[in-house]
PDB file of N, CA and C in Angstrom:
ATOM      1  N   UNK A   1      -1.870  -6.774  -3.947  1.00  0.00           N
ATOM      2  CA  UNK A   1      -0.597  -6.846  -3.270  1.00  0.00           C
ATOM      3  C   UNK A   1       0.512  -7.186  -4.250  1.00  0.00           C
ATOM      4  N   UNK A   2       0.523  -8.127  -5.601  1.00  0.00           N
ATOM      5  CA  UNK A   2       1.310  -8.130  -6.313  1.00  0.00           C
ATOM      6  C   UNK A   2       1.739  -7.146  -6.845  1.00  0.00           C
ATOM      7  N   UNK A   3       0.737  -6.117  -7.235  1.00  0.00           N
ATOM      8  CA  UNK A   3       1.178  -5.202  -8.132  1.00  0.00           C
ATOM      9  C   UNK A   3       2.130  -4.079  -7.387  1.00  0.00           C
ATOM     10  N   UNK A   4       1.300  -4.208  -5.916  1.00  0.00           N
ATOM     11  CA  UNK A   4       2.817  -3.440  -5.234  1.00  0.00           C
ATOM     12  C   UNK A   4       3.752  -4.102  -5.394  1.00  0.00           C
ATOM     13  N   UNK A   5       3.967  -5.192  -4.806  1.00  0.00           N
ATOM     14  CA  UNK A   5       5.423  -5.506  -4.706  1.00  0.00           C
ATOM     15  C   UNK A   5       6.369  -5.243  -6.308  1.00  0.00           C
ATOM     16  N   UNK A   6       5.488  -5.527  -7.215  1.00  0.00           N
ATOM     17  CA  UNK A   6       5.627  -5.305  -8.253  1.00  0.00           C
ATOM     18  C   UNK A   6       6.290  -3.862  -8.667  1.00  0.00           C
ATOM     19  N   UNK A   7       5.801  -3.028  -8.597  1.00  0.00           N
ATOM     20  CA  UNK A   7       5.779  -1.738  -8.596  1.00  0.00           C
ATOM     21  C   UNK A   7       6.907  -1.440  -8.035  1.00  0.00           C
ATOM     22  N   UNK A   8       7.491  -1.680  -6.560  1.00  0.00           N
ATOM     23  CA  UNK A   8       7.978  -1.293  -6.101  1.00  0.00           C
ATOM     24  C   UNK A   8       9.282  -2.010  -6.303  1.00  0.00           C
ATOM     25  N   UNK A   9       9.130  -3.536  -7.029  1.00  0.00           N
ATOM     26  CA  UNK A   9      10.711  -3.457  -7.372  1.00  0.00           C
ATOM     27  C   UNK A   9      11.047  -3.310  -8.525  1.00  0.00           C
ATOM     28  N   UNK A  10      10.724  -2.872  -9.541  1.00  0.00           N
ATOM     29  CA  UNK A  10      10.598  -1.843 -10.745  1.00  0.00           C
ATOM     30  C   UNK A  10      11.046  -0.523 -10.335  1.00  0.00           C
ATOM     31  N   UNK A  11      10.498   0.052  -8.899  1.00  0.00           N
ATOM     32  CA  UNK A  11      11.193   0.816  -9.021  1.00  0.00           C
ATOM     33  C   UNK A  11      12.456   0.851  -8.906  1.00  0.00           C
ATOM     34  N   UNK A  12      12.884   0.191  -7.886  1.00  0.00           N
ATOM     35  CA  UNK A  12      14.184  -0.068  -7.525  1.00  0.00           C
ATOM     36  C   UNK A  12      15.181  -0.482  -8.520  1.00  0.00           C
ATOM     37  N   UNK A  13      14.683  -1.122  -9.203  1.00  0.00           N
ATOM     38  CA  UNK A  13      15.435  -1.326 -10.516  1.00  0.00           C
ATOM     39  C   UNK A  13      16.702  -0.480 -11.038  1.00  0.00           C
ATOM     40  N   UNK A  14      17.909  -0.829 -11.735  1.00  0.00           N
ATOM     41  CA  UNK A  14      18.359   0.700 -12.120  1.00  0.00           C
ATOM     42  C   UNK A  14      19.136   1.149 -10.949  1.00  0.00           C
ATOM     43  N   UNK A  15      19.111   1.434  -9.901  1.00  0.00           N
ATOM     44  CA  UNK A  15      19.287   2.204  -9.096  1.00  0.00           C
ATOM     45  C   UNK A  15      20.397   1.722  -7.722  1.00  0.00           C
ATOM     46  N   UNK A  16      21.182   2.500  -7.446  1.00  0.00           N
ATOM     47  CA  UNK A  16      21.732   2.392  -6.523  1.00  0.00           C
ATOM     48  C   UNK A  16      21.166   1.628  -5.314  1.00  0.00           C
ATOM     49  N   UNK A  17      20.268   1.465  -5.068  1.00  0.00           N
ATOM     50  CA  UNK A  17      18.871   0.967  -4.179  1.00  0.00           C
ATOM     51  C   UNK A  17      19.413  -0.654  -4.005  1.00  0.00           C
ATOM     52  N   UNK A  18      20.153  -1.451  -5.151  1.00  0.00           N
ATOM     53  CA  UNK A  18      20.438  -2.529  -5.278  1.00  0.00           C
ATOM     54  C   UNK A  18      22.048  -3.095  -4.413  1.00  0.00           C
ATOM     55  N   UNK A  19      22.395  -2.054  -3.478  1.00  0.00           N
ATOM     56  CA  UNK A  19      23.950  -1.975  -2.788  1.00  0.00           C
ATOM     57  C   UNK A  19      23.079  -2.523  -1.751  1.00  0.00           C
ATOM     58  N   UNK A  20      22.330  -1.992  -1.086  1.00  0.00           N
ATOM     59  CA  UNK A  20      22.235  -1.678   0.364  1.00  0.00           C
ATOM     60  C   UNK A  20      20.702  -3.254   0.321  1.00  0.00           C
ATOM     61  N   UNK A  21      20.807  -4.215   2.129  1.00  0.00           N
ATOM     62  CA  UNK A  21      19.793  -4.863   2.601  1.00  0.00           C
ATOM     63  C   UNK A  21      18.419  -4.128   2.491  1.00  0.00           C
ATOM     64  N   UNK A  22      18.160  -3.291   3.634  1.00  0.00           N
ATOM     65  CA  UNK A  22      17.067  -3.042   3.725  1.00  0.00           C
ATOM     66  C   UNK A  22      16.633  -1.454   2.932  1.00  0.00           C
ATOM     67  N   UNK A  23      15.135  -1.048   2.870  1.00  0.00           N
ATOM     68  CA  UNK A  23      14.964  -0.385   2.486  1.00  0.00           C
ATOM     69  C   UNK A  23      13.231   0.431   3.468  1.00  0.00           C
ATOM     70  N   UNK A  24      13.655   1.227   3.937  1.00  0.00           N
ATOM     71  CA  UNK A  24      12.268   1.616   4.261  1.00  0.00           C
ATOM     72  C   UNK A  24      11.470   2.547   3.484  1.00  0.00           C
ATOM     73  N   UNK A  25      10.035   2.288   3.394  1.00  0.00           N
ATOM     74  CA  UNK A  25       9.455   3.140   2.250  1.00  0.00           C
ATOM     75  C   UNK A  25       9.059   4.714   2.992  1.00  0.00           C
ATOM     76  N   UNK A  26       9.454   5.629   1.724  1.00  0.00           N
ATOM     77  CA  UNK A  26       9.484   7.035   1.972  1.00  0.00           C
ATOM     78  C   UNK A  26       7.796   7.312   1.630  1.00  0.00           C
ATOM     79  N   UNK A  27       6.911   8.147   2.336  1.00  0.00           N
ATOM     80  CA  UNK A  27       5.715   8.281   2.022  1.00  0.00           C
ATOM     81  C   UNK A  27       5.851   9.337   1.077  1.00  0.00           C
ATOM     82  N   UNK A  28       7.146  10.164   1.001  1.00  0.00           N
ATOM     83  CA  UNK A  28       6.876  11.407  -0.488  1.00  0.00           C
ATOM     84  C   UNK A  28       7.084  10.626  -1.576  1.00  0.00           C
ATOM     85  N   UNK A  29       7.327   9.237  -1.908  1.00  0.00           N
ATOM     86  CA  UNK A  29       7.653   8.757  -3.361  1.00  0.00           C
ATOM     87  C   UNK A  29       6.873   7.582  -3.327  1.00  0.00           C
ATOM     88  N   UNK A  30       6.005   7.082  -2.125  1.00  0.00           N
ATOM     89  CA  UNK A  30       5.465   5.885  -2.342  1.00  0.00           C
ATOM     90  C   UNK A  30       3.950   6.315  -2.246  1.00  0.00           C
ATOM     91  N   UNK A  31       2.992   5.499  -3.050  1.00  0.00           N
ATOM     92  CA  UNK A  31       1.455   5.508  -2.380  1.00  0.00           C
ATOM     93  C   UNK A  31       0.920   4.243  -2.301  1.00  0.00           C
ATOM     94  N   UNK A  32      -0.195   3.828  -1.369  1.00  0.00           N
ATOM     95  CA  UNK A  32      -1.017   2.815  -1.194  1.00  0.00           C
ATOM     96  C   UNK A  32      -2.123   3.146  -2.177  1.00  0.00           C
ATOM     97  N   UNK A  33      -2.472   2.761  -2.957  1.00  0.00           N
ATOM     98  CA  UNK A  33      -4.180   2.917  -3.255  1.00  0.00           C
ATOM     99  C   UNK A  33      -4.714   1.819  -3.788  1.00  0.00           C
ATOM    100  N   UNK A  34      -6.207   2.123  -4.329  1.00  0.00           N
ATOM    101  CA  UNK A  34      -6.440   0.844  -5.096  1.00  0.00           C
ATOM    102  C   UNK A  34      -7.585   1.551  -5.848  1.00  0.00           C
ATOM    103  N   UNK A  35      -8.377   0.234  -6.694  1.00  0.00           N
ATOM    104  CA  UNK A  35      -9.320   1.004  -7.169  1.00  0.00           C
ATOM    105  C   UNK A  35     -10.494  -0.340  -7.461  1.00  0.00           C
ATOM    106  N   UNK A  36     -11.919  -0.169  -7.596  1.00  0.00           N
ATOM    107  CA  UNK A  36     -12.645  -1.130  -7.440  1.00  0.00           C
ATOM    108  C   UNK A  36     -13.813  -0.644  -8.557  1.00  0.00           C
ATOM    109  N   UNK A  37     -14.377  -1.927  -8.669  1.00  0.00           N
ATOM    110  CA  UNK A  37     -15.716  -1.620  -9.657  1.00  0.00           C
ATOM    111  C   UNK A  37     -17.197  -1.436  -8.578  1.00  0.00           C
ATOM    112  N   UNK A  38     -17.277   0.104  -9.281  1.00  0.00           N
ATOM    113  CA  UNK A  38     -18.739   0.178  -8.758  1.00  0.00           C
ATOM    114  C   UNK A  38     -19.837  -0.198  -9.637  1.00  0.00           C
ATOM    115  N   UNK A  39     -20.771  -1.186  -9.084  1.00  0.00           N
ATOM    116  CA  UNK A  39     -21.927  -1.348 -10.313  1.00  0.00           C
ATOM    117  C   UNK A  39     -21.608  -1.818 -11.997  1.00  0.00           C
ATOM    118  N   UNK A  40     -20.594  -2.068 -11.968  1.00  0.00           N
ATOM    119  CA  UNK A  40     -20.137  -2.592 -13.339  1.00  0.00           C
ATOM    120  C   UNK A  40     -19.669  -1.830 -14.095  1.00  0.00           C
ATOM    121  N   UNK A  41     -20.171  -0.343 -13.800  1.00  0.00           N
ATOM    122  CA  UNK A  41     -20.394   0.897 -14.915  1.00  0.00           C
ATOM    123  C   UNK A  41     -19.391   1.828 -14.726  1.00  0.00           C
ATOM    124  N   UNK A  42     -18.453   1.700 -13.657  1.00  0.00           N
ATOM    125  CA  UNK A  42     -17.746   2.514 -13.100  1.00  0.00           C
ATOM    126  C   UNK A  42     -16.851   1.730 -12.089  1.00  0.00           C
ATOM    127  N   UNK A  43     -15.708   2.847 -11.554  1.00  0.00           N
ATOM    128  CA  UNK A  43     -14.481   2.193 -10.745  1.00  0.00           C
ATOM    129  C   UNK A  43     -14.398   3.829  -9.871  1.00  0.00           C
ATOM    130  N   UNK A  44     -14.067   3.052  -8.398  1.00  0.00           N
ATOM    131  CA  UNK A  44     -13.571   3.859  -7.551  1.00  0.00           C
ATOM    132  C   UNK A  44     -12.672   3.745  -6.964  1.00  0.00           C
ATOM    133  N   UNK A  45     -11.500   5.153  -6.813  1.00  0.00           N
ATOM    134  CA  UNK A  45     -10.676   4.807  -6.061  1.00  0.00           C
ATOM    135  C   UNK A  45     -10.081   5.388  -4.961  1.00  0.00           C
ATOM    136  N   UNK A  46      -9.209   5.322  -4.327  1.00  0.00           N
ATOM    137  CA  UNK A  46      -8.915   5.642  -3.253  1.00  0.00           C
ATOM    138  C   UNK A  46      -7.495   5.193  -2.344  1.00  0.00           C
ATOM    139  N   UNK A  47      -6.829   6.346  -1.660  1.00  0.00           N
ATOM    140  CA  UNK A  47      -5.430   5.751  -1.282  1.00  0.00           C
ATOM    141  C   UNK A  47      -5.357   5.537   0.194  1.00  0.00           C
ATOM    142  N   UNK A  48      -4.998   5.211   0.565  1.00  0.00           N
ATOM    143  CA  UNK A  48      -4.348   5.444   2.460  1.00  0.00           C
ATOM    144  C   UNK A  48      -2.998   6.183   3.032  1.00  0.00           C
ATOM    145  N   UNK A  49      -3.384   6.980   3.385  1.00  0.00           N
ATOM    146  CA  UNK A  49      -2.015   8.070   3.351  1.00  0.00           C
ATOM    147  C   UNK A  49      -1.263   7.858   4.843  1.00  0.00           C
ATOM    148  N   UNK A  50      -1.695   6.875   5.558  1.00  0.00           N
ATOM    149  CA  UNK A  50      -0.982   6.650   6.592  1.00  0.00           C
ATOM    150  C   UNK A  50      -0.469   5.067   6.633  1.00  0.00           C
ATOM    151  N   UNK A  51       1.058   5.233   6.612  1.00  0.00           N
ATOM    152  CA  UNK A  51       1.679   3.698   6.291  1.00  0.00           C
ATOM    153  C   UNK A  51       3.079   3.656   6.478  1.00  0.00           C
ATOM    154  N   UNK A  52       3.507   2.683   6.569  1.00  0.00           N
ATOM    155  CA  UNK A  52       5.226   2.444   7.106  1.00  0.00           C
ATOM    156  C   UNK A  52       5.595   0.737   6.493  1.00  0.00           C
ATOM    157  N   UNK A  53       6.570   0.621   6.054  1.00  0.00           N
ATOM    158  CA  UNK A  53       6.652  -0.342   5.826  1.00  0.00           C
ATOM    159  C   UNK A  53       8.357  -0.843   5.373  1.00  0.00           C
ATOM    160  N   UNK A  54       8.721  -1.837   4.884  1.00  0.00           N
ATOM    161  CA  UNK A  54      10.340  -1.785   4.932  1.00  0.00           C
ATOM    162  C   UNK A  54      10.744  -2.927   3.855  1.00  0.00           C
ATOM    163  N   UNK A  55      11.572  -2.814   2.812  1.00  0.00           N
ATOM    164  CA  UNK A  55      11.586  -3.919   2.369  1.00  0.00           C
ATOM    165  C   UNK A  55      13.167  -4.827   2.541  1.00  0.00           C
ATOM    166  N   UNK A  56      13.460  -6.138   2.584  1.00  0.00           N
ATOM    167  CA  UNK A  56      14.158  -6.906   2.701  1.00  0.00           C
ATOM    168  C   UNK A  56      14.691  -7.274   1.618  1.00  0.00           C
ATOM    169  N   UNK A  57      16.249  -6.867   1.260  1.00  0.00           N
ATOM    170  CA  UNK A  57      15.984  -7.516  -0.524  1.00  0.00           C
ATOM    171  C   UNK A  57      17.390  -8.538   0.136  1.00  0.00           C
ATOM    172  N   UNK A  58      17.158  -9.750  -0.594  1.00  0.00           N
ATOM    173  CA  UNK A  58      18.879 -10.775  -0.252  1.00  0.00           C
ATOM    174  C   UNK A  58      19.090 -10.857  -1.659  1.00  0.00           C
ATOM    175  N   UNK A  59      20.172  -9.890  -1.769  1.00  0.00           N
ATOM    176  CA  UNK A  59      20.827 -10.496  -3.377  1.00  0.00           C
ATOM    177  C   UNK A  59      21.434 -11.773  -3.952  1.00  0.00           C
ATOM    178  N   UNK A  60      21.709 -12.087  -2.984  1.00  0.00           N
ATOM    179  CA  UNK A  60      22.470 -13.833  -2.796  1.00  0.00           C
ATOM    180  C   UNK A  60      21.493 -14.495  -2.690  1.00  0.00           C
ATOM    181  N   UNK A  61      20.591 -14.705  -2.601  1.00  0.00           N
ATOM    182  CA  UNK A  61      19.184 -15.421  -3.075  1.00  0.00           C
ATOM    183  C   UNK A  61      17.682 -14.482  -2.821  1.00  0.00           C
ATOM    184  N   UNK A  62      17.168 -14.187  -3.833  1.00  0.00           N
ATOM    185  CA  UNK A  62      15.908 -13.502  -3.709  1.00  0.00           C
ATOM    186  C   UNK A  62      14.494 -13.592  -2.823  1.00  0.00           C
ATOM    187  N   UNK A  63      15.047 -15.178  -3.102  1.00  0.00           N
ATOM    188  CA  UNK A  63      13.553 -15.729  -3.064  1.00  0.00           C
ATOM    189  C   UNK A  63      13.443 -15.929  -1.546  1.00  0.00           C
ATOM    190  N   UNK A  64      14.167 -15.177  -0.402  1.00  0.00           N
ATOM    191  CA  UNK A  64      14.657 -14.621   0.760  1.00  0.00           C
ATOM    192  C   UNK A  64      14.384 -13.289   1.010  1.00  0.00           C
ATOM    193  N   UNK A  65      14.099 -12.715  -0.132  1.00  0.00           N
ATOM    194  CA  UNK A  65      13.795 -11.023   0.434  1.00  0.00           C
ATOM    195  C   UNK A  65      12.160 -11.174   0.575  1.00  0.00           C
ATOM    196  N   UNK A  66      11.862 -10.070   1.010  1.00  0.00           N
ATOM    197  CA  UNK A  66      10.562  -9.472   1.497  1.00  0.00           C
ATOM    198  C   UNK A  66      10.134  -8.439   1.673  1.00  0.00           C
ATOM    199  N   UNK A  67       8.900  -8.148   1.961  1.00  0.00           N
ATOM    200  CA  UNK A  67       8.259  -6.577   1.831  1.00  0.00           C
ATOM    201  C   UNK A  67       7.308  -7.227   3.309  1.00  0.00           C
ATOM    202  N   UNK A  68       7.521  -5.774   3.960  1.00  0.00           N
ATOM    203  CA  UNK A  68       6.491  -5.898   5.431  1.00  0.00           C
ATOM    204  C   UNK A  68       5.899  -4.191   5.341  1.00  0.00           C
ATOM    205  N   UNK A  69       4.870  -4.430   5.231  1.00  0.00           N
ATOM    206  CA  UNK A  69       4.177  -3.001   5.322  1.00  0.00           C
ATOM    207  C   UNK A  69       2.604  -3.122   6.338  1.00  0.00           C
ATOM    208  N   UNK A  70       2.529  -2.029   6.967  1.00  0.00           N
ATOM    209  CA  UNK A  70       1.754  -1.822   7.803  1.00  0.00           C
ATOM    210  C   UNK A  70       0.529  -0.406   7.577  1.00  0.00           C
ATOM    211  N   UNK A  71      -0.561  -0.855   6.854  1.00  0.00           N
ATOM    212  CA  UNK A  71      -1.787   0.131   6.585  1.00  0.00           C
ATOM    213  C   UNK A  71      -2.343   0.898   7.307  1.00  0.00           C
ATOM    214  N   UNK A  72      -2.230   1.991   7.988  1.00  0.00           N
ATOM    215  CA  UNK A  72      -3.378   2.259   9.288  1.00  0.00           C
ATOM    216  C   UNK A  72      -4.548   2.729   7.825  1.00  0.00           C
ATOM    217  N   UNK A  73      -5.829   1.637   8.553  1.00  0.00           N
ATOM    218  CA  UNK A  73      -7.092   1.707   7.962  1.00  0.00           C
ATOM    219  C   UNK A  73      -7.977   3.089   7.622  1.00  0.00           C
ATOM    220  N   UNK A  74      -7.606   3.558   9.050  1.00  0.00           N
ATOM    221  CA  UNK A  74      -8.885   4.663   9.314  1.00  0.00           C
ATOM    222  C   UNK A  74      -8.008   5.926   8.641  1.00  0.00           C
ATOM    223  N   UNK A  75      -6.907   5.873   7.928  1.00  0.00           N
ATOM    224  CA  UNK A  75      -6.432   6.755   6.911  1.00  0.00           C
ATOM    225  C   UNK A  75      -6.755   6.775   5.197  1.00  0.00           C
ATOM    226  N   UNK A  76      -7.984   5.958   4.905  1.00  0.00           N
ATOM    227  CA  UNK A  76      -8.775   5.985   3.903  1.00  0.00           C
ATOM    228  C   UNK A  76      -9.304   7.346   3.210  1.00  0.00           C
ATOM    229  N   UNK A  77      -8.986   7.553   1.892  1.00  0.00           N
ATOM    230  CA  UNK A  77      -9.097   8.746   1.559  1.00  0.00           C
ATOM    231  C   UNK A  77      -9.729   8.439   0.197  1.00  0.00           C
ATOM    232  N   UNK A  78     -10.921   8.711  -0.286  1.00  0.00           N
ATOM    233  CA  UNK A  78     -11.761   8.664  -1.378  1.00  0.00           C
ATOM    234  C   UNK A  78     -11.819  10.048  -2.121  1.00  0.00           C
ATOM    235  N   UNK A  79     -11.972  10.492  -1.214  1.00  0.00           N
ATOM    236  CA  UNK A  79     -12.702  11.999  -2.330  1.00  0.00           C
ATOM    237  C   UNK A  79     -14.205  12.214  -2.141  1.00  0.00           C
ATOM    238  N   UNK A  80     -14.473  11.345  -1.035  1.00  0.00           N
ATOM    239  CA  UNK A  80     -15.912  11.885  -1.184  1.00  0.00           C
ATOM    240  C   UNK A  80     -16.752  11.523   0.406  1.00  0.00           C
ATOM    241  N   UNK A  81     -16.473  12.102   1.096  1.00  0.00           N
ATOM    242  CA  UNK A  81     -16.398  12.301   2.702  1.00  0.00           C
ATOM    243  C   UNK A  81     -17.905  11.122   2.885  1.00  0.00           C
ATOM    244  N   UNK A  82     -18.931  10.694   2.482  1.00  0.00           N
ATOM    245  CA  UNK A  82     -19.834   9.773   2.502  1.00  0.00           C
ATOM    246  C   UNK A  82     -19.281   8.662   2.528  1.00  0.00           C
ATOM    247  N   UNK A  83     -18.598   8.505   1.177  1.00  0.00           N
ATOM    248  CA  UNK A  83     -18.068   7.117   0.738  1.00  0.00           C
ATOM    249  C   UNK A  83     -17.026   6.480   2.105  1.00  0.00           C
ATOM    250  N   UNK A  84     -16.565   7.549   2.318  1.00  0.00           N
ATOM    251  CA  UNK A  84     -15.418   7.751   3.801  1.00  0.00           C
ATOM    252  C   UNK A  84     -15.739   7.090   4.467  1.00  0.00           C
ATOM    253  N   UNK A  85     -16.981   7.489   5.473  1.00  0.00           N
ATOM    254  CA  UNK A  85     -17.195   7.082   6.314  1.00  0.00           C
ATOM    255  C   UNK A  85     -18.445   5.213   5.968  1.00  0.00           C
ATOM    256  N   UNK A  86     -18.694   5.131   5.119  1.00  0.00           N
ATOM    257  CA  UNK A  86     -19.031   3.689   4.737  1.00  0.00           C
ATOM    258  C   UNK A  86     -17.692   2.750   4.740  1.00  0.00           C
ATOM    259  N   UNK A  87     -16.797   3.063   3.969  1.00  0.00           N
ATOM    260  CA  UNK A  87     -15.290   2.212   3.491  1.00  0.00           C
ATOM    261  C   UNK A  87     -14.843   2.104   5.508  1.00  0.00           C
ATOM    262  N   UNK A  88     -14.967   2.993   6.452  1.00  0.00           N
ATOM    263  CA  UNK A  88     -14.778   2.691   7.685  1.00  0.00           C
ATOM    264  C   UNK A  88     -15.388   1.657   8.229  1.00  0.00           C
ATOM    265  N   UNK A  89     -16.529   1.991   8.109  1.00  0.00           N
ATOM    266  CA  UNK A  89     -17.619   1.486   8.557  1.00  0.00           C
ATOM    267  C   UNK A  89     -17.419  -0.711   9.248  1.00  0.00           C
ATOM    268  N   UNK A  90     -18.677  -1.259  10.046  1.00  0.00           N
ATOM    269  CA  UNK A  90     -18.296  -2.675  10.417  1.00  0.00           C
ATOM    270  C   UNK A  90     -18.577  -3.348   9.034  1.00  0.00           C
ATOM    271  N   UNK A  91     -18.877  -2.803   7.907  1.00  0.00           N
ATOM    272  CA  UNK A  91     -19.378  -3.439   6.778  1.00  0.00           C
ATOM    273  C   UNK A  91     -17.861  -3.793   5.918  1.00  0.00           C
ATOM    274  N   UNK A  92     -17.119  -3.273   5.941  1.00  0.00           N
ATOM    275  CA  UNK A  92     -16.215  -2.968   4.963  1.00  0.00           C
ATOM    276  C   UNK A  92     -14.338  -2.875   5.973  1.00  0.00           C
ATOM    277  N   UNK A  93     -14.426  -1.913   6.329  1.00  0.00           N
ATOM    278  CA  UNK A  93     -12.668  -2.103   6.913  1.00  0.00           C
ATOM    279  C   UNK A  93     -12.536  -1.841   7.888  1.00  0.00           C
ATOM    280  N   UNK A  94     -14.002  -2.090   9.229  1.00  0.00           N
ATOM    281  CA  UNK A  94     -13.496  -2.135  10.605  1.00  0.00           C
ATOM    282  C   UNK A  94     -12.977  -1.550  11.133  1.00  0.00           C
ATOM    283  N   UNK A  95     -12.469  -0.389  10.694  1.00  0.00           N
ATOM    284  CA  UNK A  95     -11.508   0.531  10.720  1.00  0.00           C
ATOM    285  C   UNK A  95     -11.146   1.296  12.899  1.00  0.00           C
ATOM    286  N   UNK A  96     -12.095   1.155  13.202  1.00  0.00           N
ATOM    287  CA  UNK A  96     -12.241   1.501  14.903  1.00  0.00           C
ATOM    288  C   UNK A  96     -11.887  -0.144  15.307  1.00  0.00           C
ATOM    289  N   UNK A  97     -11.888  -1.079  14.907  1.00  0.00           N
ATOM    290  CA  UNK A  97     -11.616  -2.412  15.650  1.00  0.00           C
ATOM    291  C   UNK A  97      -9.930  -2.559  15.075  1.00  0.00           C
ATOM    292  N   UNK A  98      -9.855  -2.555  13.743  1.00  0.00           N
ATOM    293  CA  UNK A  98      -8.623  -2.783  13.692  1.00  0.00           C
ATOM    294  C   UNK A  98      -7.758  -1.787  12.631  1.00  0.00           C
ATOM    295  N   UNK A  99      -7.160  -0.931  13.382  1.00  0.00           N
ATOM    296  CA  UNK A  99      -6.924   0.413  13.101  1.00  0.00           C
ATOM    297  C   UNK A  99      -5.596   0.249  12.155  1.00  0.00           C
ATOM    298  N   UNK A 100      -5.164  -1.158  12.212  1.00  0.00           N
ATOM    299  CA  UNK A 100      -3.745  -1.310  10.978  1.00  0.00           C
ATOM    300  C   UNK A 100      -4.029  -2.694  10.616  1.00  0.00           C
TER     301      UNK A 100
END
């Protein structure tokens, strides 16, 4: 989660982006993903292509802004339709119980 927020105010950086309160995230310029160690020997990864989220910036004090974003789960996308349906699964992201 740091590295988003991270990420995302890097991007903003620079940019006109710094006039305006709020900001909602565009899904053509933003992605969710992550990536994990399999077995030590290897890393997998994978994004979620369904998401909404908005950020709060207070220029008059920062440490007042915020990021609220909302994951729908069962939009898990690996690359490898097995792995899919495990990462859903009650083992891992619940994904039929809690769908964001």
């Amino acid at each position: 989660m740091r590295k988003l927020l991270l990420a995302v105010l890097f991007a903003l950086l620079g940019s006109s982006f710094l006039l305006a309160d709020t900001y909602n995230l565009d899904k053509v310029h933003t992605s969710v993903g992550f990536t994990v160690s399999h077995l030590v020997i290897s890393h997998v990864s994978g994004v979620f292509r369904d998401f909404n989220g908005t950020i709060n910036y207070d220029a008059a004090d920062p440490t007042k802004s915020s990021i609220d974003v909302h994951i729908i789960s069962n939009s898990i996308t690996t690359g490898d339709d097995k792995r899919m349906v495990i990462s859903r699964a009650p083992i891992f992201l619940m994904s039929q119980n809690f769908p964001s």
